[in-house]
Protein backbone atom coordinates (compact mmCIF):
# COMPACT_ATOMS: atom_id res chain seq x y z
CA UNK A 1 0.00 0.00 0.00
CA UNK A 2 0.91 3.65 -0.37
CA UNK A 3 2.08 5.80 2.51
CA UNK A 4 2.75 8.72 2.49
CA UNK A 5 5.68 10.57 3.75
CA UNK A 6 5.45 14.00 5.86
CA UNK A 7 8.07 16.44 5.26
CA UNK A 8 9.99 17.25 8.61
CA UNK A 9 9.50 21.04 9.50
CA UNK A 10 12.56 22.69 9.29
CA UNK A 11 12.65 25.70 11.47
CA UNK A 12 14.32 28.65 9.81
CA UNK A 13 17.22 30.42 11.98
CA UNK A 14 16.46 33.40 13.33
CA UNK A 15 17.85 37.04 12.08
CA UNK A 16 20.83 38.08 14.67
CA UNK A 17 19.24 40.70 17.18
CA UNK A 18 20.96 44.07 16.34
CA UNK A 19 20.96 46.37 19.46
CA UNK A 20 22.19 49.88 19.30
CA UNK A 21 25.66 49.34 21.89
CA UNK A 22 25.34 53.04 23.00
CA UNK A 23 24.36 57.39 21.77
CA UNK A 24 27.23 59.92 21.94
CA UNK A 25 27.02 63.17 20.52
CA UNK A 26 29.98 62.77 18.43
CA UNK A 27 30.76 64.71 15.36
CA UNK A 28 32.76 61.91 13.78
CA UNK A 29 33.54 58.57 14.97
CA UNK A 30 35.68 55.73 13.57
CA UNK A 31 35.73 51.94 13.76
CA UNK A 32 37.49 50.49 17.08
CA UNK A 33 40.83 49.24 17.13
CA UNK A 34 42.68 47.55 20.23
CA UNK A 35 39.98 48.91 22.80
CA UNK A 36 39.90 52.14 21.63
CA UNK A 37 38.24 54.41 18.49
CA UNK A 38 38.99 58.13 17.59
CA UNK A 39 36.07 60.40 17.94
CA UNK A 40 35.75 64.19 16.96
CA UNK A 41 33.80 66.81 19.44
CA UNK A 42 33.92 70.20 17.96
CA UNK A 43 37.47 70.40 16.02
CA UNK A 44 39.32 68.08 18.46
CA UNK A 45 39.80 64.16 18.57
CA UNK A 46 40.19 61.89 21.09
CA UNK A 47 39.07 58.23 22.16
CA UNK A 48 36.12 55.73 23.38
CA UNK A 49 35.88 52.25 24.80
CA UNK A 50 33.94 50.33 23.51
CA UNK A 51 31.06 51.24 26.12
CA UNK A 52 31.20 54.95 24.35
CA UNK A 53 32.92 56.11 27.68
CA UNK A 54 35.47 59.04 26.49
CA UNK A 55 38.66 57.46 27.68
CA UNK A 56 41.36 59.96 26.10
CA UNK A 57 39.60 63.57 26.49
CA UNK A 58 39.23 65.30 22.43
CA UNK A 59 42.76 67.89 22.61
CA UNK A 60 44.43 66.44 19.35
CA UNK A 61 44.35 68.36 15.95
CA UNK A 62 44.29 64.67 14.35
CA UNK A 63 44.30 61.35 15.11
CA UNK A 64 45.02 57.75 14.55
CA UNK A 65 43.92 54.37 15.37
CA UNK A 66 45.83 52.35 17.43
CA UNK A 67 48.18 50.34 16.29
CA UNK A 68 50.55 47.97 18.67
CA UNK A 69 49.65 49.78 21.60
CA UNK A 70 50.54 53.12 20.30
CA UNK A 71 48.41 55.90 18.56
CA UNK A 72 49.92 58.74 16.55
CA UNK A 73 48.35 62.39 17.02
CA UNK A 74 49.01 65.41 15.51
CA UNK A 75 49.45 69.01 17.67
CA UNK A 76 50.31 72.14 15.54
CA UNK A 77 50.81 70.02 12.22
CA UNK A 78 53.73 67.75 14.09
CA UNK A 79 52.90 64.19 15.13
CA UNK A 80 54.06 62.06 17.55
CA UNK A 81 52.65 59.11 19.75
CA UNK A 82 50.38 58.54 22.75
CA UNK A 83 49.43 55.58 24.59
CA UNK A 84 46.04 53.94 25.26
CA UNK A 85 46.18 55.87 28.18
CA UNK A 86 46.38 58.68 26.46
CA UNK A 87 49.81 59.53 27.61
CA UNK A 88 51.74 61.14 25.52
CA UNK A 89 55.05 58.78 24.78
CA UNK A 90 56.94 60.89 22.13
CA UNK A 91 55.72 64.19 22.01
CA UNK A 92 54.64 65.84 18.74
CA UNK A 93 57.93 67.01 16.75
CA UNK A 94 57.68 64.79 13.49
CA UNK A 95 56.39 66.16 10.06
CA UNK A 96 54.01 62.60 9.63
CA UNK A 97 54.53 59.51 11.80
CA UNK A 98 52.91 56.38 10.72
CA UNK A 99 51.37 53.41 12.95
CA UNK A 100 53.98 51.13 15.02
CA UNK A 101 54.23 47.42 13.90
CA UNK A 102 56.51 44.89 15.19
CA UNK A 103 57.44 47.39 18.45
CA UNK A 104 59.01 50.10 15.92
CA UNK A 105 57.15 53.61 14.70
CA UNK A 106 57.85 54.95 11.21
CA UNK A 107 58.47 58.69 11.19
CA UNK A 108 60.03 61.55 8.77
CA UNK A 109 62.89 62.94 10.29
CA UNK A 110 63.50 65.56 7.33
CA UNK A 111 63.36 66.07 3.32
CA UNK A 112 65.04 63.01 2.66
CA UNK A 113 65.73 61.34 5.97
CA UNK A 114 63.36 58.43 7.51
CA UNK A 115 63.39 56.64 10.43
CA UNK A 116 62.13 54.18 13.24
CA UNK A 117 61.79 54.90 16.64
CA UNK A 118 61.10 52.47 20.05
CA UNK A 119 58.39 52.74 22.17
CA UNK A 120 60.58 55.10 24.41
CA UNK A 121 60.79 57.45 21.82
CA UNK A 122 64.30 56.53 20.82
CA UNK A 123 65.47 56.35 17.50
CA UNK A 124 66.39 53.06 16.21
CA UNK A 125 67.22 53.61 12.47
CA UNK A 126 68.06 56.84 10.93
CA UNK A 127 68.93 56.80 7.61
CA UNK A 128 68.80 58.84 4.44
CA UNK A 129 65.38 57.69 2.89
CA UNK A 130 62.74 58.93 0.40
CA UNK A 131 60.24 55.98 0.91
CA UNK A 132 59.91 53.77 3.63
CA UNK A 133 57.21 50.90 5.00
CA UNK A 134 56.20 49.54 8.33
CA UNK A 135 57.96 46.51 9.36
CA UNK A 136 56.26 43.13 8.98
CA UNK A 137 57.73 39.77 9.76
CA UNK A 138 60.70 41.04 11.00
CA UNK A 139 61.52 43.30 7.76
CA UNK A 140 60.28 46.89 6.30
CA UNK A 141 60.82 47.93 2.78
CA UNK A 142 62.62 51.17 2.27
CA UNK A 143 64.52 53.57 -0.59
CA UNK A 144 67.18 56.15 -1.01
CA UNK A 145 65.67 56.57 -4.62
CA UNK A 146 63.69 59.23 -6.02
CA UNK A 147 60.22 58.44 -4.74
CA UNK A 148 58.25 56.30 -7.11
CA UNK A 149 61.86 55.29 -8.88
CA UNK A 150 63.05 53.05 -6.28
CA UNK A 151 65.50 50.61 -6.09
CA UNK A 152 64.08 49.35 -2.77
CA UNK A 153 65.59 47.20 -0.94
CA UNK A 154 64.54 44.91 2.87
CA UNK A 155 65.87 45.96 6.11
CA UNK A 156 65.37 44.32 9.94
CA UNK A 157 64.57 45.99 13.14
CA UNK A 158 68.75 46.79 13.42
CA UNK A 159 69.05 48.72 9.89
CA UNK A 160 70.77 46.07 8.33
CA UNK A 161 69.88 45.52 4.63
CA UNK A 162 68.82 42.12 4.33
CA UNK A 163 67.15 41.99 0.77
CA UNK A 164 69.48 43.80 -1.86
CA UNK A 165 66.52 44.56 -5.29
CA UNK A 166 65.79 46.26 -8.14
CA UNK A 167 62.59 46.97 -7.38
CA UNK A 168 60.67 50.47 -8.50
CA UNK A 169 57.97 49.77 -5.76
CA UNK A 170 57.98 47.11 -2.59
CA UNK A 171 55.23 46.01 -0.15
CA UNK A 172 55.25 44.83 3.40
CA UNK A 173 55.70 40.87 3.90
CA UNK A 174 52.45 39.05 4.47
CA UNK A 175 52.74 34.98 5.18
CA UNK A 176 56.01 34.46 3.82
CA UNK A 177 55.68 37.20 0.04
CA UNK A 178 55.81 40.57 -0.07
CA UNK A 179 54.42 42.60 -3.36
CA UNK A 180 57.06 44.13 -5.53
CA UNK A 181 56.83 45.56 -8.77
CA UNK A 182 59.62 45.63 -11.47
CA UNK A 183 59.82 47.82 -14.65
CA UNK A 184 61.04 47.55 -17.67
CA UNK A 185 64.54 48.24 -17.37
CA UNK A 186 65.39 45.79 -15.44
CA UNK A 187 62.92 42.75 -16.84
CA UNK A 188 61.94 42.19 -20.46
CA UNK A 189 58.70 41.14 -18.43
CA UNK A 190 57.69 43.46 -16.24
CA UNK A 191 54.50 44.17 -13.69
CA UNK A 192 53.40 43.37 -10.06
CA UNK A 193 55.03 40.09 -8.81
CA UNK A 194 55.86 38.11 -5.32
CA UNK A 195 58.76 37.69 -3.90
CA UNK A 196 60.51 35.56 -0.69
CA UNK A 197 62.31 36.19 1.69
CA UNK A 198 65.15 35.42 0.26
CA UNK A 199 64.43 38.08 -2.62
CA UNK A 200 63.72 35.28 -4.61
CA UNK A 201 60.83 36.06 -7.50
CA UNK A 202 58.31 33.47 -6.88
CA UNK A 203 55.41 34.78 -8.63
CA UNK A 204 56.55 36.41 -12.07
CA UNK A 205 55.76 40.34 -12.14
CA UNK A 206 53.29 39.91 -14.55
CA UNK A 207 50.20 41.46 -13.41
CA UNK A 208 48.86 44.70 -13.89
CA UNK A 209 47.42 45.08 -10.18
CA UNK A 210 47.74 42.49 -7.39
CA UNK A 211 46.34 43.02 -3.83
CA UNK A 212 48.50 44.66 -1.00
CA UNK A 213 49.25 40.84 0.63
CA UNK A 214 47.96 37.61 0.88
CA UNK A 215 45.51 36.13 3.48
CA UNK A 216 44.80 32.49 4.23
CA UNK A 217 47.19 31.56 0.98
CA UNK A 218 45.01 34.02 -1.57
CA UNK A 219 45.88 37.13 -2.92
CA UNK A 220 43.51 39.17 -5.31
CA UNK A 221 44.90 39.99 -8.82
């Protein structure tokens, strides 16, 4: 005989519950990072937990997220570095400072000088530079060449040139490759390529665009 068979009710999930976390009168505000995200009152900045308590009062001119426990401000048009608690670590003097990674703080230290400071405020590596990254993996990209021109070449937290290239343009290391591109004075074949850590090409420059790094093994070209 024929029976019939009854469809088990699935029950569909239910939508997440969005709740509004907390109103502050703010004239700007910016996405967290490490605890803490810049907010604007009037024409100053300063910081919020992530309960919307103001933890760093609004007195900057400009500011940053945080970045490896450090946040660089701007007073006056010079930058320099605070703390999440808002103390100020190394106190504005720098024409643009850039976010710490790896412990070290890029910073302009003149026309054609770059550099990396500690978080003491101490300066690690001073050296005559036109372009410069932040470190990753133990090694930042930097250039005496005119900027855009290159060569660049790898250095490690003590200054010492590790990677020797021809490269007109260099990108931070991300999971073992860093982005480099290579024109075509130096290649027949020339583009946006990967390289090692050895300097080794290991993707062939031959792309027009590539994303800044890879994640999880991928890389968007």
């Amino acid at each position: 005989s024929f029976h019939s068979q009854t469809t088990p009710q699935v029950t569909p999930p239910k939508p997440p519950v969005w709740e509004i976390a907390f109103y502050q009168p703010f004239v700007e505000a910016y996405p967290f990072s490490e605890g803490r995200a810049v907010i604007r009152v009037r024409n100053k900045y300063g910081y919020i937990d992530n309960t919307g308590r103001v933890v760093i009062e609004p007195q900057f001119d400009y500011a940053r997220d945080f970045s490896d426990g450090m946040a660089w401000v701007s007073v006056n048009d010079k930058d320099g570095y605070i703390n999440r608690a808002g103390l100020v670590v190394v106190k504005p003097q720098f024409e643009n400072a850039f976010d710490f990674t790896e412990g070290l703080g890029q910073v302009d230290l003149g026309p054609t000088r770059a550099g990396y400071l500690d978080k003491t405020g101490r300066i690690v590596i001073n050296a005559r530079l036109n372009s410069a990254t932040e470190f990753s993996e133990g090694l930042a990209a930097v250039s005496a060449g005119p900027r855009g021109k290159g060569p660049f070449n790898y250095i490690d937290q003590t200054g010492k040139i590790i990677i020797t290239t021809q490269f007109t343009d260099a990108r931070p290391f991300s999971e073992g490759l860093a982005k480099v591109r290579i024109e075509p004075q130096f290649l027949f074949n020339f583009g946006y390529g990967f390289i090692d850590r050895t300097g080794r090409v290991v993707i062939p420059p031959e792309f027009d665009e590539v994303g800044e790094k890879f994640s999880e093994g991928l890389v968007q070209v």
